[in-house]
Protein backbone atom coordinates (compact mmCIF):
# COMPACT_ATOMS: atom_id res chain seq x y z
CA UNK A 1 146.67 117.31 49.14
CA UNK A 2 144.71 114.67 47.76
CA UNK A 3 146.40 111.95 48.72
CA UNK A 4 146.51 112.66 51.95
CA UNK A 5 143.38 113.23 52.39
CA UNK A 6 142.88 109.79 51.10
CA UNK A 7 145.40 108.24 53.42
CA UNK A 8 143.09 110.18 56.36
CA UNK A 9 140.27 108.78 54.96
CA UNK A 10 141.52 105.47 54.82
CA UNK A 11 143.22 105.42 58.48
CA UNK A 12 139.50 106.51 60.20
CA UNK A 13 138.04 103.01 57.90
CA UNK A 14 140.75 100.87 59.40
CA UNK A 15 140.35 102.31 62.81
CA UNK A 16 135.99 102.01 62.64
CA UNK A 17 136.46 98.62 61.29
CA UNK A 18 138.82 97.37 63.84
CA UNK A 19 136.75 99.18 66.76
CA UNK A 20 133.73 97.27 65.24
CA UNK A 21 135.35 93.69 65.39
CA UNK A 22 135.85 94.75 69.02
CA UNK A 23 132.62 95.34 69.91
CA UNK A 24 131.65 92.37 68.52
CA UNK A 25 129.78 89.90 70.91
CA UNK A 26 131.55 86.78 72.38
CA UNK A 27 130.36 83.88 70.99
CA UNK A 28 128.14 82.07 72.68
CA UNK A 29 130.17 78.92 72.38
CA UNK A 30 132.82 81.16 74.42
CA UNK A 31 130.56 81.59 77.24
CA UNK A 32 129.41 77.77 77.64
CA UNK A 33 132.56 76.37 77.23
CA UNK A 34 133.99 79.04 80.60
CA UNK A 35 136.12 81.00 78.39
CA UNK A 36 134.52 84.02 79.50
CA UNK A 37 135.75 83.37 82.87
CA UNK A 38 139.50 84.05 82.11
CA UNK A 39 139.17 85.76 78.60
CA UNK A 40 137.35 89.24 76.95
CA UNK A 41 137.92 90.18 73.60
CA UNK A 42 139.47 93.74 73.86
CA UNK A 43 141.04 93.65 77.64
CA UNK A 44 142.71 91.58 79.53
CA UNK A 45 140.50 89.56 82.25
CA UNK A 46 143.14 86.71 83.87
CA UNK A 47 144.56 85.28 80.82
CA UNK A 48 145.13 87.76 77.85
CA UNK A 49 142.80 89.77 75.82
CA UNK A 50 141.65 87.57 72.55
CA UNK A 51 142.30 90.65 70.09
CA UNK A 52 146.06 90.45 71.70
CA UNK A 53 146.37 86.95 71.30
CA UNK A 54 145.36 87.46 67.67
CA UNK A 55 147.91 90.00 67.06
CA UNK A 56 150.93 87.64 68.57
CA UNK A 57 149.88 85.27 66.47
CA UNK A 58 148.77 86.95 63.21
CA UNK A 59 150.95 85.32 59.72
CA UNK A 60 151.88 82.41 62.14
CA UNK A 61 151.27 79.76 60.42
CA UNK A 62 151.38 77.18 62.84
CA UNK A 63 149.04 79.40 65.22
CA UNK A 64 145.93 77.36 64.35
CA UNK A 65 147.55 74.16 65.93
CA UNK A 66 149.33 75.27 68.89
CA UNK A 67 146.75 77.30 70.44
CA UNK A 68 144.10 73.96 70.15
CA UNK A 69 146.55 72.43 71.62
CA UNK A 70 147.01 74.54 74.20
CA UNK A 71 143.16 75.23 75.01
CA UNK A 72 142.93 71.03 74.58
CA UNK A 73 145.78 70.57 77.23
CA UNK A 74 146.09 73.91 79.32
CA UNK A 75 149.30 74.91 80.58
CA UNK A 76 151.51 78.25 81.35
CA UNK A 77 154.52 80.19 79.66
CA UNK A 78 153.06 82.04 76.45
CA UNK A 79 151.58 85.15 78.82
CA UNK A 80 152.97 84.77 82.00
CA UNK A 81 153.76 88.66 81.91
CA UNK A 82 150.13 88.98 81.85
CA UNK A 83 148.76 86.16 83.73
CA UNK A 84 151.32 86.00 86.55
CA UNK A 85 151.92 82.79 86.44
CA UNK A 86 147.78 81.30 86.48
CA UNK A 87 147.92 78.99 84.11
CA UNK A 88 145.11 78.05 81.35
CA UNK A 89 143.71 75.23 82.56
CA UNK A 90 143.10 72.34 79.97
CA UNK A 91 139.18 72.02 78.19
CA UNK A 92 139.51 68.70 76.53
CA UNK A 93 137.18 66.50 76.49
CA UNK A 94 134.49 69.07 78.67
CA UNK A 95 135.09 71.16 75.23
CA UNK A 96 134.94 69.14 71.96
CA UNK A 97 137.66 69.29 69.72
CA UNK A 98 135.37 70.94 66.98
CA UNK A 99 134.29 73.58 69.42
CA UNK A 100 137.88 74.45 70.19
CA UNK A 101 139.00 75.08 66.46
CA UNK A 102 136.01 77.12 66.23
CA UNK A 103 136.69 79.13 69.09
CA UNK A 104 140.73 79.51 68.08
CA UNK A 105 139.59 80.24 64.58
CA UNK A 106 137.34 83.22 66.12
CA UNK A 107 140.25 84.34 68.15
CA UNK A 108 142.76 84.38 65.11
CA UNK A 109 139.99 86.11 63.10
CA UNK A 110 139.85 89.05 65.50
């Protein structure tokens, strides 16, 4: 009885903290850089909703690198189920490299 209690106790911590990073505010650095236009954290807007994006990618190792390069050069075929066919469009140089890890690196972190 105890024990499941505990694994209760432990599902309703896992679900609070993952409803928590969800609620969490888009970085500011999202909304200058017109990420905001195509992307929300928890729901799809055009392109696919970050927390999803995390979850594709989550233990890829070679996540980090593709999606910069992705964001840097734009393009089309990872979520065309969910974009239709829109593709991203590319953000380098109007987005600094540096601001693009940091942005991928909040995405993964979700």
């Amino acid at each position: 009885m105890k024990l499941r209690w505990l694994n209760l106790t432990a599902a309703a911590a896992l679900t609070l903290g993952a409803s928590q990073v969800m609620a969490a505010d888009m970085p500011p650095l999202a909304a200058s850089s017109g990420c905001t236009a195509c992307h929300a954290i928890d729901k799809k807007v055009v392109g696919p909703a970050w927390a999803d994006v995390a979850k594709k990618y989550k233990g890829d190792a070679g996540a980090k690198d593709a999606l910069v390069g992705k964001v840097k050069a734009g393009g089309k075929g990872n979520w065309t189920e969910v974009t239709g066919g829109v593709p991203m469009p590319p953000y380098s140089p109007r987005v600094s490299d540096a601001d693009i890890a940091t942005l991928v690196d909040f995405i993964l972190g979700l």
